[in-house]
Protein backbone atom coordinates (compact mmCIF):
# COMPACT_ATOMS: atom_id res chain seq x y z
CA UNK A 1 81.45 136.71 104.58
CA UNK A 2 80.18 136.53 108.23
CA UNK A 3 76.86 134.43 107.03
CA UNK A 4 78.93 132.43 104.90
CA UNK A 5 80.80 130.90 107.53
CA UNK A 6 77.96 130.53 109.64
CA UNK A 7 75.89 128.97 107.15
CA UNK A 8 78.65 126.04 106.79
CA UNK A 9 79.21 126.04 109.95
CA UNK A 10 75.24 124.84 110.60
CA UNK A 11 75.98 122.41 107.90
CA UNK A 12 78.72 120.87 109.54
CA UNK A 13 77.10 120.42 112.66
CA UNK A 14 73.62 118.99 110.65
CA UNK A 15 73.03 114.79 111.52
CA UNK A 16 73.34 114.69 107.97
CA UNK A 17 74.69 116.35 105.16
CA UNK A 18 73.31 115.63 101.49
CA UNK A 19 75.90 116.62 98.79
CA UNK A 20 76.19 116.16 94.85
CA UNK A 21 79.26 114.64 93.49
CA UNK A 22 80.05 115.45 90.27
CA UNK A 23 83.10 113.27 88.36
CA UNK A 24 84.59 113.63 84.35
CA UNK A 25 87.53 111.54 83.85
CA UNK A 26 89.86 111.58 81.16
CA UNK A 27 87.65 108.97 78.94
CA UNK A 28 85.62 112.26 78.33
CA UNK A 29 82.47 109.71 78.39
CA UNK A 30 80.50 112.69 79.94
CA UNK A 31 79.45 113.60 84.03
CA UNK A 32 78.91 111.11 86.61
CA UNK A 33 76.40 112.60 89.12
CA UNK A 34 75.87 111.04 92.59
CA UNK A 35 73.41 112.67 95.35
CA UNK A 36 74.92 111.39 98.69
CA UNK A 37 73.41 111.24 102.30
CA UNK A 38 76.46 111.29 104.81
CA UNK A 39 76.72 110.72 108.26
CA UNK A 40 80.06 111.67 110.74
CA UNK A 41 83.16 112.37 109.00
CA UNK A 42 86.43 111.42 109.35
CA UNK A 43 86.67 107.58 110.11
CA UNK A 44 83.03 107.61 111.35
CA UNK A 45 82.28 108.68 107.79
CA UNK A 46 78.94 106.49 106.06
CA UNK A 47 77.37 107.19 102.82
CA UNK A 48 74.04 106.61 101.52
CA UNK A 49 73.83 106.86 97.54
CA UNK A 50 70.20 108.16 96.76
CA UNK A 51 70.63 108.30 93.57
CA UNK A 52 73.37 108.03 90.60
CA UNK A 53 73.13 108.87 86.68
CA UNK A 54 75.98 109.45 84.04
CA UNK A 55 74.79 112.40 81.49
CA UNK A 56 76.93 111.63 78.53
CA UNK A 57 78.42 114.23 76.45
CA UNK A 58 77.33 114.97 72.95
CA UNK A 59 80.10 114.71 70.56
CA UNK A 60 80.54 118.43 69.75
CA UNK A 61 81.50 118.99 73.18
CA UNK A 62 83.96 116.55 73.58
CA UNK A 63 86.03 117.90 70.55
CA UNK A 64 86.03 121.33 72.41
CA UNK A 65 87.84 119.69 75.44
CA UNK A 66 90.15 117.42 72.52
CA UNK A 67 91.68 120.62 71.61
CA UNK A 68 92.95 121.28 74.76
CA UNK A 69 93.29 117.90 76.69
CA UNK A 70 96.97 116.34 77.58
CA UNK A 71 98.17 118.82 74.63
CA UNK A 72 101.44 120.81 75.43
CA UNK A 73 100.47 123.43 72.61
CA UNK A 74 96.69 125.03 72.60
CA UNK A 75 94.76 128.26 71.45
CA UNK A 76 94.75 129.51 75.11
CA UNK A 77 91.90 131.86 74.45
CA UNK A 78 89.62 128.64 73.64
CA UNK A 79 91.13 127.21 76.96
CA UNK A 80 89.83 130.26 79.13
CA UNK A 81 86.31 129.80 77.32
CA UNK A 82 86.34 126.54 78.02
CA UNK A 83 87.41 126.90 81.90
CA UNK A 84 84.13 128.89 81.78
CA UNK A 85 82.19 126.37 79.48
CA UNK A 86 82.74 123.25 81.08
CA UNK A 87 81.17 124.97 84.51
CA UNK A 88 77.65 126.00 82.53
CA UNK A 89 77.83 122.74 80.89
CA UNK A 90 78.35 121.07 84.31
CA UNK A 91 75.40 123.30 85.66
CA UNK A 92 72.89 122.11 83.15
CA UNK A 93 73.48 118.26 83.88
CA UNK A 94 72.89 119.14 87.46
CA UNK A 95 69.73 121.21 86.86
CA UNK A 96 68.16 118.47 85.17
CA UNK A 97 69.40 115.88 87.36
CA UNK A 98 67.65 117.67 89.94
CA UNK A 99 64.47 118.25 88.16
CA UNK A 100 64.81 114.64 87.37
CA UNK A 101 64.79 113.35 90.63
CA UNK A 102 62.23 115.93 91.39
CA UNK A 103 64.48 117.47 94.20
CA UNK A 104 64.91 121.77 95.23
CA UNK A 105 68.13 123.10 94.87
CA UNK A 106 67.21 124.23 98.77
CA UNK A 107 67.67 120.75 99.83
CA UNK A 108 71.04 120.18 98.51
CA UNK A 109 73.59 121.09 101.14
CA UNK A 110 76.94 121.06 98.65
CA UNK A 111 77.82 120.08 95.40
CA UNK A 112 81.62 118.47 95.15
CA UNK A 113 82.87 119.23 91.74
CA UNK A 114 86.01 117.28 90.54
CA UNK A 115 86.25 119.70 87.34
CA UNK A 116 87.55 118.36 84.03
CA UNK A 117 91.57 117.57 83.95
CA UNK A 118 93.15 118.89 81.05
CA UNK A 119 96.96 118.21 82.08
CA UNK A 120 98.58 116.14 84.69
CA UNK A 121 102.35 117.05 84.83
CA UNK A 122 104.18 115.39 88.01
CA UNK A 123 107.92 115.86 88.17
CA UNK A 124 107.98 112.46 86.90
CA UNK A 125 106.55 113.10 83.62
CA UNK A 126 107.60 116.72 83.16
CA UNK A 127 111.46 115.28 83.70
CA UNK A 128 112.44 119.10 84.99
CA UNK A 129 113.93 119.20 88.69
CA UNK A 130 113.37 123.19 88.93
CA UNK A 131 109.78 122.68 88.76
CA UNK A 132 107.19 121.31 90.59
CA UNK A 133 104.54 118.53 90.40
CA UNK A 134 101.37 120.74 88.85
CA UNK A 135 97.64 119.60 87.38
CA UNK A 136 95.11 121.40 86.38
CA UNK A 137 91.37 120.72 86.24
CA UNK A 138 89.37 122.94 84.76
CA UNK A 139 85.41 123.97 84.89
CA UNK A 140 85.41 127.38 87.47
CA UNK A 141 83.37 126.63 91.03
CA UNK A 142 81.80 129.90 90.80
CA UNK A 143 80.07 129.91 87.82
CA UNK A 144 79.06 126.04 89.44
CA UNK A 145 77.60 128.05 92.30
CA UNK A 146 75.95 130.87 90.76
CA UNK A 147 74.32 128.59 88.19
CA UNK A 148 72.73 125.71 90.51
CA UNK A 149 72.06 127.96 93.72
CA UNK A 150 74.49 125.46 95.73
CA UNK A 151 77.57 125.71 97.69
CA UNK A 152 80.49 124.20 95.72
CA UNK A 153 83.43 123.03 96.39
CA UNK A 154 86.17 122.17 93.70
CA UNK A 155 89.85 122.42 93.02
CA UNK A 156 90.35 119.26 94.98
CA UNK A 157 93.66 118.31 93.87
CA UNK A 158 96.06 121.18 94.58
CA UNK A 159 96.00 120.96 97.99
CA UNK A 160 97.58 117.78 97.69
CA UNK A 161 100.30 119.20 95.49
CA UNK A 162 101.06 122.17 97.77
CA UNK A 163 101.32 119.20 100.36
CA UNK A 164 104.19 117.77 98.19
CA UNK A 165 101.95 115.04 96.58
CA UNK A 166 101.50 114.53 92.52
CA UNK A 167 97.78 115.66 92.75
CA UNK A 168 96.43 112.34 92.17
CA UNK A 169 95.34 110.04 92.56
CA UNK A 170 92.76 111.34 95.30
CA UNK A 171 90.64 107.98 95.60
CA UNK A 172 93.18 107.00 98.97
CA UNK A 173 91.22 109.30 101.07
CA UNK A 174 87.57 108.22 100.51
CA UNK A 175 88.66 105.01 100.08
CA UNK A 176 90.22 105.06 103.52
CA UNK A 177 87.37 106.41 105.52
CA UNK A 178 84.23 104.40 103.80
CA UNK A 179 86.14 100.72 102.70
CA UNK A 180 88.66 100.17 105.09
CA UNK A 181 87.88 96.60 107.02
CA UNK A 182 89.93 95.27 109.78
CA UNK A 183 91.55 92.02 108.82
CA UNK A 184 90.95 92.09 105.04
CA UNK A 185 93.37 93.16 102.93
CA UNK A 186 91.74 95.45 100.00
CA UNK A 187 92.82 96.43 96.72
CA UNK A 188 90.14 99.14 94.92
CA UNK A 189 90.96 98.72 91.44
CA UNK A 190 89.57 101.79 89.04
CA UNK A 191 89.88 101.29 85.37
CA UNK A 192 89.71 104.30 84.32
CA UNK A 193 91.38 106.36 81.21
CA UNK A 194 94.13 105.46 84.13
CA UNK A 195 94.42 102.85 86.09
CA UNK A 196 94.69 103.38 89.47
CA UNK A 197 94.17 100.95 92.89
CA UNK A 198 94.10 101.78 96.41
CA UNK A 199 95.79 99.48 98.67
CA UNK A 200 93.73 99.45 102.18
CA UNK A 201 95.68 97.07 104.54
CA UNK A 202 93.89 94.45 106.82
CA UNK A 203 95.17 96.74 110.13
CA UNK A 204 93.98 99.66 109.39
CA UNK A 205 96.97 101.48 109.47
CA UNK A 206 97.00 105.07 107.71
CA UNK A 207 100.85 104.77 106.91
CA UNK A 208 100.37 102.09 105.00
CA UNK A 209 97.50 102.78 103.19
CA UNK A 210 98.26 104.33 99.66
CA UNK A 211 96.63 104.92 95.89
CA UNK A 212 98.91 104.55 93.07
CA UNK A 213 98.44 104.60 89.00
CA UNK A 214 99.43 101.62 87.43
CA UNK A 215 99.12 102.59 83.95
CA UNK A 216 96.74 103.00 80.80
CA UNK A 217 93.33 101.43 81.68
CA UNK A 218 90.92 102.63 78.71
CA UNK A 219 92.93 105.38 77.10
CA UNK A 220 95.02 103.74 74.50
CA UNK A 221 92.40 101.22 74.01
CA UNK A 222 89.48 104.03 73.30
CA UNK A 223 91.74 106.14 71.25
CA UNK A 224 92.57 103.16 68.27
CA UNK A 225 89.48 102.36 68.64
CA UNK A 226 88.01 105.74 67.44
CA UNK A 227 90.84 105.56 65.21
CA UNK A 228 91.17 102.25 63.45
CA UNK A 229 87.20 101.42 63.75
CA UNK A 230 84.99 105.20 64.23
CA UNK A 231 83.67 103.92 67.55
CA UNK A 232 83.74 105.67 71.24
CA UNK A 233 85.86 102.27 72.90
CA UNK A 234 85.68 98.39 72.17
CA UNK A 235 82.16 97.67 73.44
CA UNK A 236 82.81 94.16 75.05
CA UNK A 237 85.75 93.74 73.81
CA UNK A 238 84.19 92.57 70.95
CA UNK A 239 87.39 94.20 68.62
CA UNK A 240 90.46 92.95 71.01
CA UNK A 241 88.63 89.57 71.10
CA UNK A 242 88.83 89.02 67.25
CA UNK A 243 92.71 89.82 67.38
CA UNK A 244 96.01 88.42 68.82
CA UNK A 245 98.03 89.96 71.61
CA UNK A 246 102.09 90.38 69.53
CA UNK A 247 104.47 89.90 72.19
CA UNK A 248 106.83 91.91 70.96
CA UNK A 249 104.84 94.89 70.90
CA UNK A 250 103.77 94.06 74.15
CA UNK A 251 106.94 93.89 75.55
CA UNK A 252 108.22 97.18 73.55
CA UNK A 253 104.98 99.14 75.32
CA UNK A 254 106.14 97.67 78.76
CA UNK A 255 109.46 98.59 78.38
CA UNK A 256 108.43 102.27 79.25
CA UNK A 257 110.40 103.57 82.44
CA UNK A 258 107.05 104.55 84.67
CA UNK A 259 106.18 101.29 85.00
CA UNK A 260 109.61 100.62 87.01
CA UNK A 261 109.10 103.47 89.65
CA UNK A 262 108.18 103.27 92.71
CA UNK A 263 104.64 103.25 94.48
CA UNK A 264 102.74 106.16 94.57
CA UNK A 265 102.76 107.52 91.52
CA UNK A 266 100.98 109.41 88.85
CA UNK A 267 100.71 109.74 85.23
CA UNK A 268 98.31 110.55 82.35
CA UNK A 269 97.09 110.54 78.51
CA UNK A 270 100.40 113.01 78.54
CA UNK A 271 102.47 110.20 78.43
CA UNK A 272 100.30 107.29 77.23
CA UNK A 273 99.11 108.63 74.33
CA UNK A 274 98.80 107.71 70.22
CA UNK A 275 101.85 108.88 69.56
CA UNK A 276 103.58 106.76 71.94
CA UNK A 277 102.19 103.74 70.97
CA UNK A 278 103.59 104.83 67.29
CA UNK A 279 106.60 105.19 68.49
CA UNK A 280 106.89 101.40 69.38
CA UNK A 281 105.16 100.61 66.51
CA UNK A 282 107.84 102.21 64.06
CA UNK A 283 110.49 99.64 66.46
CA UNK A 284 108.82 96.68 65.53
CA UNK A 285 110.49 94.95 62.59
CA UNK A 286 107.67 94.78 60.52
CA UNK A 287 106.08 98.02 61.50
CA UNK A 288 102.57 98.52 61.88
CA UNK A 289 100.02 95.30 62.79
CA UNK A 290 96.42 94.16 61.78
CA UNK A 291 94.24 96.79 63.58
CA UNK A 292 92.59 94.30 65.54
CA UNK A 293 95.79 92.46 67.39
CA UNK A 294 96.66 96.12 68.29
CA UNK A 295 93.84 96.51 70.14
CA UNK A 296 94.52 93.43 71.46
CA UNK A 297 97.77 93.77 72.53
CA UNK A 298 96.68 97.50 74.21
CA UNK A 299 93.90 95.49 76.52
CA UNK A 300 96.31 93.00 77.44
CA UNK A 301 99.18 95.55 78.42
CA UNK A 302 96.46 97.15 80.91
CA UNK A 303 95.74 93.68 82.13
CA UNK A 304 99.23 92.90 82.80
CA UNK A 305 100.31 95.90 84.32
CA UNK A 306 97.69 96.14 86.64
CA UNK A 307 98.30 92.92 88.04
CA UNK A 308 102.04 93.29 88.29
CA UNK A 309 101.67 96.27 90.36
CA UNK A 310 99.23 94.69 92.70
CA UNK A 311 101.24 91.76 93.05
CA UNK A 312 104.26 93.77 94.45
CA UNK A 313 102.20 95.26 97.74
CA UNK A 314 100.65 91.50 98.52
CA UNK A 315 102.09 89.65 101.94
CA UNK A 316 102.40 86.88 102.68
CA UNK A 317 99.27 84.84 103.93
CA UNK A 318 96.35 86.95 103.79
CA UNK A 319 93.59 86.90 101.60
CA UNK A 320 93.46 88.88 98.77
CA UNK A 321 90.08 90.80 97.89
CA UNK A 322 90.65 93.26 94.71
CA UNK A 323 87.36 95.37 93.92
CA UNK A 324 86.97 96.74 90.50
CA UNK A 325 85.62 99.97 89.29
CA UNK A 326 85.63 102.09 86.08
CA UNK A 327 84.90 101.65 82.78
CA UNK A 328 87.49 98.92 82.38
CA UNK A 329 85.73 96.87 84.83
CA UNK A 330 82.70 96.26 82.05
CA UNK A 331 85.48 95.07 79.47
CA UNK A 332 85.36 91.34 79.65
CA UNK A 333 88.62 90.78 78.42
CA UNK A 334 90.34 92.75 81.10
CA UNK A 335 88.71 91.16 83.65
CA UNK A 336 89.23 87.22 82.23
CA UNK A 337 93.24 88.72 82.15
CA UNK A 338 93.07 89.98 85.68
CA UNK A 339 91.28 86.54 86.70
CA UNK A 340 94.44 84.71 84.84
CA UNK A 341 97.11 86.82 86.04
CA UNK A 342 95.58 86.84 89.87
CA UNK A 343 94.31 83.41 90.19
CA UNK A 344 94.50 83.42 93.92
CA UNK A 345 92.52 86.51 94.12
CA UNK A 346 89.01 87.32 94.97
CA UNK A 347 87.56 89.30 92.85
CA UNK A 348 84.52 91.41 93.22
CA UNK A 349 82.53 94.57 91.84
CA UNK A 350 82.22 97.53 94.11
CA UNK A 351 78.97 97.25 94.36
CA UNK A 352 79.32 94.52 97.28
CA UNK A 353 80.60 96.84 99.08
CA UNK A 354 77.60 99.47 98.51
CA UNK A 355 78.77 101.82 96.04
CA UNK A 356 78.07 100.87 92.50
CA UNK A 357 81.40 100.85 90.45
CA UNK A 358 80.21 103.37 88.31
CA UNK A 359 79.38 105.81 91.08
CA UNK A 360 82.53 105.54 92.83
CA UNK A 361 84.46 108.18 91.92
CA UNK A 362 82.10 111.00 91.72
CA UNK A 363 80.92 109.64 95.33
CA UNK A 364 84.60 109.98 97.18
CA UNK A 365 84.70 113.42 95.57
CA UNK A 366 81.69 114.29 97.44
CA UNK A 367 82.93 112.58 100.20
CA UNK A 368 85.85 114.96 99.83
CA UNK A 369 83.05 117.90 100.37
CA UNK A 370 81.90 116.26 103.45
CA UNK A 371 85.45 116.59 104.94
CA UNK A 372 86.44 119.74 104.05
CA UNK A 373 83.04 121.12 105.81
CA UNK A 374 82.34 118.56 108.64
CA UNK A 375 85.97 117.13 108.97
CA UNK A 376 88.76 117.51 111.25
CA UNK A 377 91.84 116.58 111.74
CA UNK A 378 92.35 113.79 113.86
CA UNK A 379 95.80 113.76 115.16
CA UNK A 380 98.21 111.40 113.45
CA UNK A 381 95.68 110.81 110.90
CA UNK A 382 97.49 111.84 107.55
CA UNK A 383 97.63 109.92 104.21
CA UNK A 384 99.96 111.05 101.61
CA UNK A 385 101.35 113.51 103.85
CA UNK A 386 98.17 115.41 103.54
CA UNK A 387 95.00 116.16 106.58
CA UNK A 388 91.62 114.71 105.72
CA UNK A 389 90.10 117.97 106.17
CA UNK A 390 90.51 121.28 104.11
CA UNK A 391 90.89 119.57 100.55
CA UNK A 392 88.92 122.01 98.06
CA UNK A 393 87.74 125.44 97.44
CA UNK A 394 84.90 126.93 98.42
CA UNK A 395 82.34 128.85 96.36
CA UNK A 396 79.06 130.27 97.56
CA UNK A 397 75.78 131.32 95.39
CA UNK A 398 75.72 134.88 96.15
């Protein structure tokens, strides 16, 4: 173990430190891969993205995780093969990302592996005081290691749990070290399966900075859509744009108790799923609606609750930037709503701020890596209750 240690200890004291972020979210639209050159840590943290690809997964592969994902009841030997599965899989997209970019294993310092969640159960979905907030991501670190040759680290989230935190959402912590900008108040906005922002506030202050889900981003609006129409999500919108938004429904959807709780919180697929959309189907007086205004109303309900939520951290007099991310950020419609709903707001892709929106995620994970090797904790410098430093699990190669 003695060599281990000093091996990361002469990585934490290198000028820089390149590391692999690897990112699957809960649209299951396959691996985001970023190589990243940082600099410092901490809040002297900078990132360089060298290079950035998304390997989609093949169909086949995505039913295997289906079986399993936000689903109380599952064949729990197929969920240990897949904890198992999902790390060679992982290993193979990172192989041939690096033969790709025609880079050596050797010259890859860590790779930061989010994993692949297949349940997110806070105390506020779960409903049961006697138990704790829990999530679990799966796709082991040590088959990760022994398959690319690089130190991994993975397992991000529980450290925030055993903090007292819901496990999610993580972005706060990048997002504080590389975006924060004195004077402007900044909302990151990622559309993801879940929506989730990070409010950064124009002083800087780590108190007051905080990531919170909002609601459904894609989820509900990729699941009818491979339902009602055999495709992966509305491409452009171009289904929700040929339909009308039913208020009722609408209203019935938003009537849902999470989105009344207070910031931070957490959710998942576990709650917004199919079936819960049925259910406030089967209230509506005439029961189900034309395909197409479902979809409809589904992209305008993550419109308006996104907005609403942003809109209750805003003071007074100061100007608004909110930077999108996420798959939901390439949905017109979404965007047109947010544009309605926020018309005082700027609004800009990430990439202005020079991480492409598609990156993002996969990049604070690595950024993540960075801090549990090179970080440290400055004192007083907590967010969520939780130190920068000391965030995942470490795995070595042999």
């Amino acid at each position: 173990m003695k060599q281990h240690i000093e091996r990361l200890a002469a990585i934490s004291h290198r000028p820089y430190r390149r590391i692999i972020g690897l990112m699957s979210g809960t649209s299951l639209d396959g691996l985001d891969v970023a190589l990243c050159r940082f600099t410092g840590a901490g809040k002297q943290t900078r990132v360089e993205v060298e290079a950035f690809a998304t390997l989609p997964y093949d169909e086949h592969f995505k039913s295997e995780i289906r079986r399993v994902f936000a689903k109380k009841e599952i064949d729990f030997q197929h969920f240990t093969l897949l904890n198992v599965l999902i790390a060679e899989r992982h290993a193979q997209i990172v192989n041939q990302f690096l033969i790709d970019e025609k880079i050596s294993a050797e010259e890859i310092d860590l790779l930061a592996s989010h994993g692949q969640t297949v349940f997110h159960a806070p105390r506020i979905f779960h409903g049961m005081p006697e138990y704790p907030n829990a999530t679990l991501q799966i796709g082991d670190g040590d088959h990760l290691s022994m398959r690319t040759g690089i130190i991994t680290i993975s397992d991000f989230r529980q450290k925030h749990v055993a903090a007292g935190g819901e496990g999610a959402p993580l972005a706060l912590y990048g997002d504080y070290l590389l975006f924060s900008r004195a004077g402007e108040e900044r909302f990151l906005l990622n559309i993801g399966g879940i929506a989730n922002f990070t409010y950064l506030p124009a002083d800087g202050s780590p108190d007051r900075a905080f990531a919170t889900d909002t609601g459904p981003g894609n989820t509900l609006i990729d699941a009818f859509a491979r339902e009602l129409f055999g495709v992966a999500y509305d491409e452009n919108a171009r289904i929700a744009s040929n339909g009308r938004v039913d208020p009722l429904l609408l209203d019935l959807l938003k009537s849902e108790a999470f989105f009344e709780k207070p910031f931070p919180k957490t959710i998942g697929p576990e709650l917004f799923s199919v079936e819960w959309v049925r259910t406030a189907l089967r209230r509506l007086p005439k029961g189900n609606i034309n395909p197409y205004d479902l979809v409809a109303t589904l992209t305008r309900l993550s419109a308006e609750t996104i907005a609403e939520s942003v809109l209750i951290v805003v003071t007074q007099g100061t100007l608004r930037h909110l930077y999108l991310s996420g798959g939901g950020a390439h949905n017109p419609l979404i965007v047109n709503y947010l544009k309605e709903l926020l018309p005082d707001w700027q609004l800009h892709s990430m990439d202005v701020l020079g991480v492409h929106g598609d990156a993002k995620e996969a990049v604070l994970f690595a950024a993540l890596a960075n801090e549990t090797v090179a970080g440290y904790n400055e004192p007083g410098l907590r967010l969520g209750g939780v130190p920068l430093a000391g965030m995942g699990k470490i795995s070595f190669p042999e």
